[in-house]
N, C-alpha and C. Protein backbone atom coordinates (compact mmCIF):
# COMPACT_ATOMS: atom_id res chain seq x y z
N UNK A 1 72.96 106.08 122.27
CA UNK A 1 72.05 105.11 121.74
C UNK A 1 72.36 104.89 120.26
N UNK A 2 72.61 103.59 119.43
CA UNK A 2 72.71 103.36 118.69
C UNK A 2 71.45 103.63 117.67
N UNK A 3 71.63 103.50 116.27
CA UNK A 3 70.62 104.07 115.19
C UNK A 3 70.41 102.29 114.57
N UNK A 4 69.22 101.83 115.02
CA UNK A 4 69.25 100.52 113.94
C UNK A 4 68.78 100.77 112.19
N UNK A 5 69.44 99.47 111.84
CA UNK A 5 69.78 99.93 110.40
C UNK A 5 68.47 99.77 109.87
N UNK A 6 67.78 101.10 108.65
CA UNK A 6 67.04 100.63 108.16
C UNK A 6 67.43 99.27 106.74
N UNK A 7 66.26 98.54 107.14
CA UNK A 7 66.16 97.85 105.87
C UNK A 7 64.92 97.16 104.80
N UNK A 8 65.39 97.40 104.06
CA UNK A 8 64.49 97.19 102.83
C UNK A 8 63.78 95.86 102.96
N UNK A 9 62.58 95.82 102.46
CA UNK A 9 61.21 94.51 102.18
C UNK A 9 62.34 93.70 100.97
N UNK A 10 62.37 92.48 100.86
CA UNK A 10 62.82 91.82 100.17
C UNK A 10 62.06 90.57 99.95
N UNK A 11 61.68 90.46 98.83
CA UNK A 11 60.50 89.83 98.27
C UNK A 11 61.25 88.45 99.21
N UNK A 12 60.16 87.06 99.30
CA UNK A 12 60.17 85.69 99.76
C UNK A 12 60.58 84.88 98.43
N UNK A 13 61.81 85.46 97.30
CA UNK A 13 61.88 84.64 96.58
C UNK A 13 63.32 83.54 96.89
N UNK A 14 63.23 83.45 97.95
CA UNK A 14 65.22 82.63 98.39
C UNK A 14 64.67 81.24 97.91
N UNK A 15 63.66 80.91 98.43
CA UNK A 15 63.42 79.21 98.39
C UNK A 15 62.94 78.89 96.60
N UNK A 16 61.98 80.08 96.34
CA UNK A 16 61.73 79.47 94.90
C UNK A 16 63.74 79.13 94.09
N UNK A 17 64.56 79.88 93.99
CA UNK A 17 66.00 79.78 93.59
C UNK A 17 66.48 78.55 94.38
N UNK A 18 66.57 78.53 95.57
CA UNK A 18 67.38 77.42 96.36
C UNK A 18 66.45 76.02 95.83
N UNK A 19 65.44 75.62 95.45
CA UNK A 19 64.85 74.48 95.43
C UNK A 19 64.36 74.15 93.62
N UNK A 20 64.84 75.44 92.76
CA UNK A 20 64.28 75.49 91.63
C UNK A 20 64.31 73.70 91.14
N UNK A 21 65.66 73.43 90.99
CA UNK A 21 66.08 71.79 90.66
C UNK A 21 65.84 70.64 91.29
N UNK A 22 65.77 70.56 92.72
CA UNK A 22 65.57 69.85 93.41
C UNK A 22 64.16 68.98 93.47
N UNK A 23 64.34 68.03 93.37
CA UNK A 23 62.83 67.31 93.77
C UNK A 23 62.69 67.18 95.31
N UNK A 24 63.76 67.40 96.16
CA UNK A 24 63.66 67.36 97.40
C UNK A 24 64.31 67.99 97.87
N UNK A 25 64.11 69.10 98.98
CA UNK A 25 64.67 70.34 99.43
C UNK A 25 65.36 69.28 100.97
N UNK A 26 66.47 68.59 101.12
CA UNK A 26 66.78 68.02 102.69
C UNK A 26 67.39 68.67 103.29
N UNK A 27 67.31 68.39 104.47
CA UNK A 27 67.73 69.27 105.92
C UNK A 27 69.04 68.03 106.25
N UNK A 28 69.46 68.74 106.71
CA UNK A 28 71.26 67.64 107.28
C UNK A 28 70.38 66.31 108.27
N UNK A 29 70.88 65.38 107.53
CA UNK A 29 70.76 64.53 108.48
C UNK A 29 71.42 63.92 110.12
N UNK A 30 70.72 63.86 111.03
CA UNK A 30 71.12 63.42 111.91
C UNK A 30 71.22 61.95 112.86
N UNK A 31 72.51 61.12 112.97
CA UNK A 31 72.47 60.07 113.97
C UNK A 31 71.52 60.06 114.88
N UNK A 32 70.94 59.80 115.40
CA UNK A 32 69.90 58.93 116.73
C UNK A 32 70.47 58.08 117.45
N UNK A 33 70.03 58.37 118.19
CA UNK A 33 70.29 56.87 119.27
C UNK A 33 68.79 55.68 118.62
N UNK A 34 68.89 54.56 119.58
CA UNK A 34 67.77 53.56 119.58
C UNK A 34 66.58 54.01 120.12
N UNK A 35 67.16 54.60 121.24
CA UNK A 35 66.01 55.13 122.51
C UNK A 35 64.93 55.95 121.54
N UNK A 36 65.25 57.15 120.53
CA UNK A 36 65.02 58.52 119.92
C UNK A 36 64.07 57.21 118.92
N UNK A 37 64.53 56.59 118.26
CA UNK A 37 63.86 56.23 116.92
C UNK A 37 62.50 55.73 117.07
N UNK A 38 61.57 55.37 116.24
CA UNK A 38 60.58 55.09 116.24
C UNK A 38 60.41 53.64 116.60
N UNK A 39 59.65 53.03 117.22
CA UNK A 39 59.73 52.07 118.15
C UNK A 39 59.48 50.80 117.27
N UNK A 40 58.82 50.86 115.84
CA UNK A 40 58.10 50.68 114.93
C UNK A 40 59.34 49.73 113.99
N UNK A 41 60.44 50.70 114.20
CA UNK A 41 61.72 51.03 113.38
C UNK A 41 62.96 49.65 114.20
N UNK A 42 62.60 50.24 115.61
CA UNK A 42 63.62 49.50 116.43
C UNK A 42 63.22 48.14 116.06
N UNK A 43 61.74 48.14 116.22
CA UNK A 43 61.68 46.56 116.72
C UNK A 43 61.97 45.72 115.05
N UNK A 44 61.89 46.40 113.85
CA UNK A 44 62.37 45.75 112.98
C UNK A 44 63.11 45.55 112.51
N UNK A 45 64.49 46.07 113.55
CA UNK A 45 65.58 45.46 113.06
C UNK A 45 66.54 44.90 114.60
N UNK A 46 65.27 44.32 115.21
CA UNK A 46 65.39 43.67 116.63
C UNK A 46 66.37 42.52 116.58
N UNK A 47 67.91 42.58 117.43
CA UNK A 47 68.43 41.31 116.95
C UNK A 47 69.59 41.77 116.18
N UNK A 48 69.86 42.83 115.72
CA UNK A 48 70.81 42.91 114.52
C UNK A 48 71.73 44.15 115.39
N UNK A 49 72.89 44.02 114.94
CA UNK A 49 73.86 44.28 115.78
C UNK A 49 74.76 45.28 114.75
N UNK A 50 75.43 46.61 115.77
CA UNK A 50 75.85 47.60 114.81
C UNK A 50 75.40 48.20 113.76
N UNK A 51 73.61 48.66 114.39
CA UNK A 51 72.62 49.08 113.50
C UNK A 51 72.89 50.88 113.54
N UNK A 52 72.77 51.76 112.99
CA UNK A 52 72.80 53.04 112.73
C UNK A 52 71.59 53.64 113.08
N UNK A 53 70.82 54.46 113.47
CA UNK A 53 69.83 55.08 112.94
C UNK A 53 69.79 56.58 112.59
N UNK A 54 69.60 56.91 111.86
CA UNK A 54 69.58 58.42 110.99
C UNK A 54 67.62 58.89 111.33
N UNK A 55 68.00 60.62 111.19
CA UNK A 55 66.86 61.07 110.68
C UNK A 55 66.91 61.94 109.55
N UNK A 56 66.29 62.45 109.18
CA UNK A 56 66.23 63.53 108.23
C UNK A 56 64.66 64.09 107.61
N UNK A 57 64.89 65.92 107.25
CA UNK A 57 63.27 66.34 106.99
C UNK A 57 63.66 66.83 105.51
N UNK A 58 62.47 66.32 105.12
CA UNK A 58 62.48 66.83 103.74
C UNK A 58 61.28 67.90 103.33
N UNK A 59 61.22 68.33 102.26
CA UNK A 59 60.07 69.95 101.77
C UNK A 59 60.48 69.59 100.39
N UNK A 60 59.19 69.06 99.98
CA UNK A 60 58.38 69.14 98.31
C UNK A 60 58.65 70.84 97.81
N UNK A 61 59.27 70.84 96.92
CA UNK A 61 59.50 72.20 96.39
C UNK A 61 57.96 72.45 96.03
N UNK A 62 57.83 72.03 95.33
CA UNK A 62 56.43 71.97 94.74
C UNK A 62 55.10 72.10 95.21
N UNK A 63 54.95 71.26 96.33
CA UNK A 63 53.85 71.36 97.04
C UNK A 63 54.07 71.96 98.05
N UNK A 64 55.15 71.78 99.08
CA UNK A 64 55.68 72.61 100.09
C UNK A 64 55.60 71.25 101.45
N UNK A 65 55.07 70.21 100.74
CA UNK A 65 54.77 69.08 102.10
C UNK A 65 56.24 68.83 102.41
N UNK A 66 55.99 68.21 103.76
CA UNK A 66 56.96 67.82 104.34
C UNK A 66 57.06 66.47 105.11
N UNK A 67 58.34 66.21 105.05
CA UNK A 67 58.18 64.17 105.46
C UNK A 67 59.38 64.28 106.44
N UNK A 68 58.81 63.66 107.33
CA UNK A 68 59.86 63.24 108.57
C UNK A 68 60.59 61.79 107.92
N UNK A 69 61.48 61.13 107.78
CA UNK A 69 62.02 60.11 107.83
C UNK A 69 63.35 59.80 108.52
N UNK A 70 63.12 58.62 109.22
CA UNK A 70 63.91 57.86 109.91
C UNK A 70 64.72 56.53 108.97
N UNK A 71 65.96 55.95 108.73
CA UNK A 71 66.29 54.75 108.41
C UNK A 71 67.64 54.59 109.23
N UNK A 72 67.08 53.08 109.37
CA UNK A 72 68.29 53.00 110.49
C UNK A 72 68.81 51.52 109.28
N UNK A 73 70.50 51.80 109.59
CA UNK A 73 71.61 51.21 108.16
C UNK A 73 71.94 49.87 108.92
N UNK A 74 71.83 48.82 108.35
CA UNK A 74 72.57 47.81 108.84
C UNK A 74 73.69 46.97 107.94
N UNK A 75 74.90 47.56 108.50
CA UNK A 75 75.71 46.82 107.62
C UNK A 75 76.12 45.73 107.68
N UNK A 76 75.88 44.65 108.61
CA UNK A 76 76.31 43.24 108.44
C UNK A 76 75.32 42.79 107.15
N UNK A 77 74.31 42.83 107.57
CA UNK A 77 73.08 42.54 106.51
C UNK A 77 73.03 43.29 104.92
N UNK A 78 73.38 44.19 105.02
CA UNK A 78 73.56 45.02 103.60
C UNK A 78 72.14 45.00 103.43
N UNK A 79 71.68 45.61 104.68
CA UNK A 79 69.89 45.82 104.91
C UNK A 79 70.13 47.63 104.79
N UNK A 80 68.44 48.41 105.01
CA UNK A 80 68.13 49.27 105.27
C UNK A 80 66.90 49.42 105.73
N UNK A 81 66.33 49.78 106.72
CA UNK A 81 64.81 49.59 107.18
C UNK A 81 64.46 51.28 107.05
N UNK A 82 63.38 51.62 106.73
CA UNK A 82 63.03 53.00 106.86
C UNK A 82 61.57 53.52 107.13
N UNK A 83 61.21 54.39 107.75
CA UNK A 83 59.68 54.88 107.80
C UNK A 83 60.18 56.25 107.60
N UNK A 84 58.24 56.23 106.97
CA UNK A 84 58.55 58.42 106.72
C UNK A 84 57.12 58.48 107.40
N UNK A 85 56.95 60.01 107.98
CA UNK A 85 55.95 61.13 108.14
C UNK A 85 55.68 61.93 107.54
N UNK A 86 54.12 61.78 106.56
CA UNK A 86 54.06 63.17 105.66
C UNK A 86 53.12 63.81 106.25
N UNK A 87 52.36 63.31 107.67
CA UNK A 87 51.25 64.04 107.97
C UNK A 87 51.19 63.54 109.51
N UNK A 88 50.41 64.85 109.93
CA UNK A 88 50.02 64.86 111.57
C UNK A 88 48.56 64.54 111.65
N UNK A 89 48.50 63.57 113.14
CA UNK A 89 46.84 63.98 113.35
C UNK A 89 46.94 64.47 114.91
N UNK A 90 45.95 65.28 115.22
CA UNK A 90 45.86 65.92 116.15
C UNK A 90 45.05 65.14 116.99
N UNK A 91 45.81 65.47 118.29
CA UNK A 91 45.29 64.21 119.44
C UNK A 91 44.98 64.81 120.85
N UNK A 92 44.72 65.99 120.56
CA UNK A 92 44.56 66.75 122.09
C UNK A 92 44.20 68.45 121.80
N UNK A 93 44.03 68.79 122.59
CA UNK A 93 43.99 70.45 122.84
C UNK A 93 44.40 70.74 124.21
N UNK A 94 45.47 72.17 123.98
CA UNK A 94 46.20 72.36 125.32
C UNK A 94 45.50 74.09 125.04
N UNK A 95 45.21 74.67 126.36
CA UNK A 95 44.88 76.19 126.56
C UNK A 95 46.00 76.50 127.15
N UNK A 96 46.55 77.67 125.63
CA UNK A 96 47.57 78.24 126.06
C UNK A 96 47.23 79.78 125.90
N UNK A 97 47.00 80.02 127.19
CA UNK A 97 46.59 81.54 127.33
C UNK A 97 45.34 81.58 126.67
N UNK A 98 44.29 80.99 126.95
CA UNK A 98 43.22 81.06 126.64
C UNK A 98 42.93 80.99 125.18
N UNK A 99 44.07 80.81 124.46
CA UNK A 99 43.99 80.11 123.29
C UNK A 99 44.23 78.56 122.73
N UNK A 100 43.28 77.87 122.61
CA UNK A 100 43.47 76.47 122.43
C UNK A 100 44.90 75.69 120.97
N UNK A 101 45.55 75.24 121.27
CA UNK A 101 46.37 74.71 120.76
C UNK A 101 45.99 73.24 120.23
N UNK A 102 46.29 73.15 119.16
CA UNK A 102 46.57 71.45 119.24
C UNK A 102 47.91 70.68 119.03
N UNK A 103 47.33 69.60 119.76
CA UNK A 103 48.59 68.99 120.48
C UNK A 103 49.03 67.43 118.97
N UNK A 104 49.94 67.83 118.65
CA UNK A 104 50.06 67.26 117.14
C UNK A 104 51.04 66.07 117.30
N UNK A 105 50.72 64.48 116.53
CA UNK A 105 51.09 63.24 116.52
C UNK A 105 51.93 63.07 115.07
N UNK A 106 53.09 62.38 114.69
CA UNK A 106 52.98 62.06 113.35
C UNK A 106 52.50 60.85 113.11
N UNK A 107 52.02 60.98 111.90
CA UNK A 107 51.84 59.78 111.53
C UNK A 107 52.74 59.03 110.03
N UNK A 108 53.10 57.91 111.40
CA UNK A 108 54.28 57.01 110.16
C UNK A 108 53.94 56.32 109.30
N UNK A 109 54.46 55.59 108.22
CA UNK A 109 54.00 54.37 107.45
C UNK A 109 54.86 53.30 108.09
N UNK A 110 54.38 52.34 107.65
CA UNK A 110 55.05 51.01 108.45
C UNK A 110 56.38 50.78 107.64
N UNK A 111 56.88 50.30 108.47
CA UNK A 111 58.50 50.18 107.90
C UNK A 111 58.76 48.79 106.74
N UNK A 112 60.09 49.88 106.19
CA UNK A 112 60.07 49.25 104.72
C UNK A 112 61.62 48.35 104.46
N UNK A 113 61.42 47.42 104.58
CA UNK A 113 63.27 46.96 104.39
C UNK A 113 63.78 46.57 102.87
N UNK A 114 64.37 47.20 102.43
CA UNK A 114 65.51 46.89 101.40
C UNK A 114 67.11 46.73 100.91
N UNK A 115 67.62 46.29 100.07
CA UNK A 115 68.74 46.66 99.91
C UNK A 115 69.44 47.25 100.37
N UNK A 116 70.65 47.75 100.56
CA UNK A 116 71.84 49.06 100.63
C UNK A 116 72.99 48.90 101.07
N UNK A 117 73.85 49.61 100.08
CA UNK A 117 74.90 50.18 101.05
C UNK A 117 75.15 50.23 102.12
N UNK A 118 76.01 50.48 102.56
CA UNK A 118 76.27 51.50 104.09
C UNK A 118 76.58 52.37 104.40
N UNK A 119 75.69 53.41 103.22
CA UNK A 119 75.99 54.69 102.70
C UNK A 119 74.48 55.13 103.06
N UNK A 120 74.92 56.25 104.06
CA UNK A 120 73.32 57.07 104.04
C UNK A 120 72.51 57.20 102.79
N UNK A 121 73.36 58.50 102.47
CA UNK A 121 73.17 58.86 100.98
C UNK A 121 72.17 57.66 100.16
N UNK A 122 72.73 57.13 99.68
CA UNK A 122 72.66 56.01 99.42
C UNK A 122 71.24 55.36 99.65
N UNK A 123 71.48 54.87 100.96
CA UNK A 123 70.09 54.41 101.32
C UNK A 123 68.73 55.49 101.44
N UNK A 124 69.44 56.42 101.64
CA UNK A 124 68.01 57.63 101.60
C UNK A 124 67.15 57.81 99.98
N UNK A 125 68.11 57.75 99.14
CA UNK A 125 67.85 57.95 97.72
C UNK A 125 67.04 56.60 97.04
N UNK A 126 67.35 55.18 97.76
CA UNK A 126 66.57 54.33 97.77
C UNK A 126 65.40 54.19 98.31
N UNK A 127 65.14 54.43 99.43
CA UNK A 127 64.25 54.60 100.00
C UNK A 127 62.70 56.09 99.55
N UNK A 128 63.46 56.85 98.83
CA UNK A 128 62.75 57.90 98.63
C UNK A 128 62.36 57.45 96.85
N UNK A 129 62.56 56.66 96.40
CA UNK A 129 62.29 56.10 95.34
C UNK A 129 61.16 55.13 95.18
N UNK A 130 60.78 54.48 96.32
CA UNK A 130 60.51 53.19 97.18
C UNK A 130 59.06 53.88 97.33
N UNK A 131 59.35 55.12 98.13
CA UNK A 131 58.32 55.70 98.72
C UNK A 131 57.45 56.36 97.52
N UNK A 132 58.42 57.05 96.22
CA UNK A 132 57.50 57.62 95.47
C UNK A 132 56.77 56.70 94.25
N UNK A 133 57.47 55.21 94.33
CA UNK A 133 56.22 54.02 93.74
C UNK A 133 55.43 53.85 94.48
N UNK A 134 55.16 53.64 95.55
CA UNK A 134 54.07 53.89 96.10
C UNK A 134 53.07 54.66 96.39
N UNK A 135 53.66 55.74 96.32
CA UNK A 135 52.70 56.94 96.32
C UNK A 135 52.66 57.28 97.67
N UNK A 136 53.60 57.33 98.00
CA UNK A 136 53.65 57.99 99.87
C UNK A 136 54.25 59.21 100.13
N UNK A 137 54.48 59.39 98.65
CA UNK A 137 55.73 61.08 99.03
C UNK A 137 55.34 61.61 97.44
């Protein structure tokens, strides 16, 4: 029988270092299909041909919130359409093992079209600019 290794308590300080600079902590973005994207999303860029759609999650160093966003790239147009999620509402209860769950929705903002590239990058950094004049992020 093997001896597992002891190991030491190590304080929760990784994220305060990894996010010290950052105004936005992102997760790798990922391609989508049409089917996957928000329906919200599809239909506003209904018609347009060799459209992209991306996701990506982001974490407020600061506050710790977190935003779902979707933008899907259109490069004939030198468009970008985008929605984010900074919050859930709960739309059900499931008993799981006699403990009630809730069954959680996001909730999007309505989609936003601007400028861009045909550079993720790019369009994400616009869009998250977009979002923080407004006051949505």
């Amino acid at each position: 029988m093997r001896e597992q290794p002891i190991s030491e308590a190590v304080p929760l300080r990784w994220y305060s270092d990894l996010l010290e600079d950052a105004d936005f902590y992102r997760g790798q973005e990922h391609e989508i299909s049409k089917e996957r994207a928000i329906p919200a999303l599809v239909k506003a860029v209904a018609g347009s041909k060799e459209v992209r759609f991306f996701v990506v999650h982001l974490l407020d160093p600061d506050t710790l919130k977190r935003a779902l966003i979707e933008i899907v790239l259109d490069p004939m147009a030198g468009e970008a359409v985008g929605v984010a999620s900074t919050e859930t509402d709960v739309v059900g209860w499931v008993d799981d093992d006699g403990l009630k769950q809730p069954v959680l929705r996001d909730v999007w903002t309505d989609p936003i079209r601007f400028r861009s590239a045909p550079d993720f990058e790019l369009a994400l950094d616009h869009y998250l600019a977009i979002l923080q004049e407004r006051g949505d992020l």
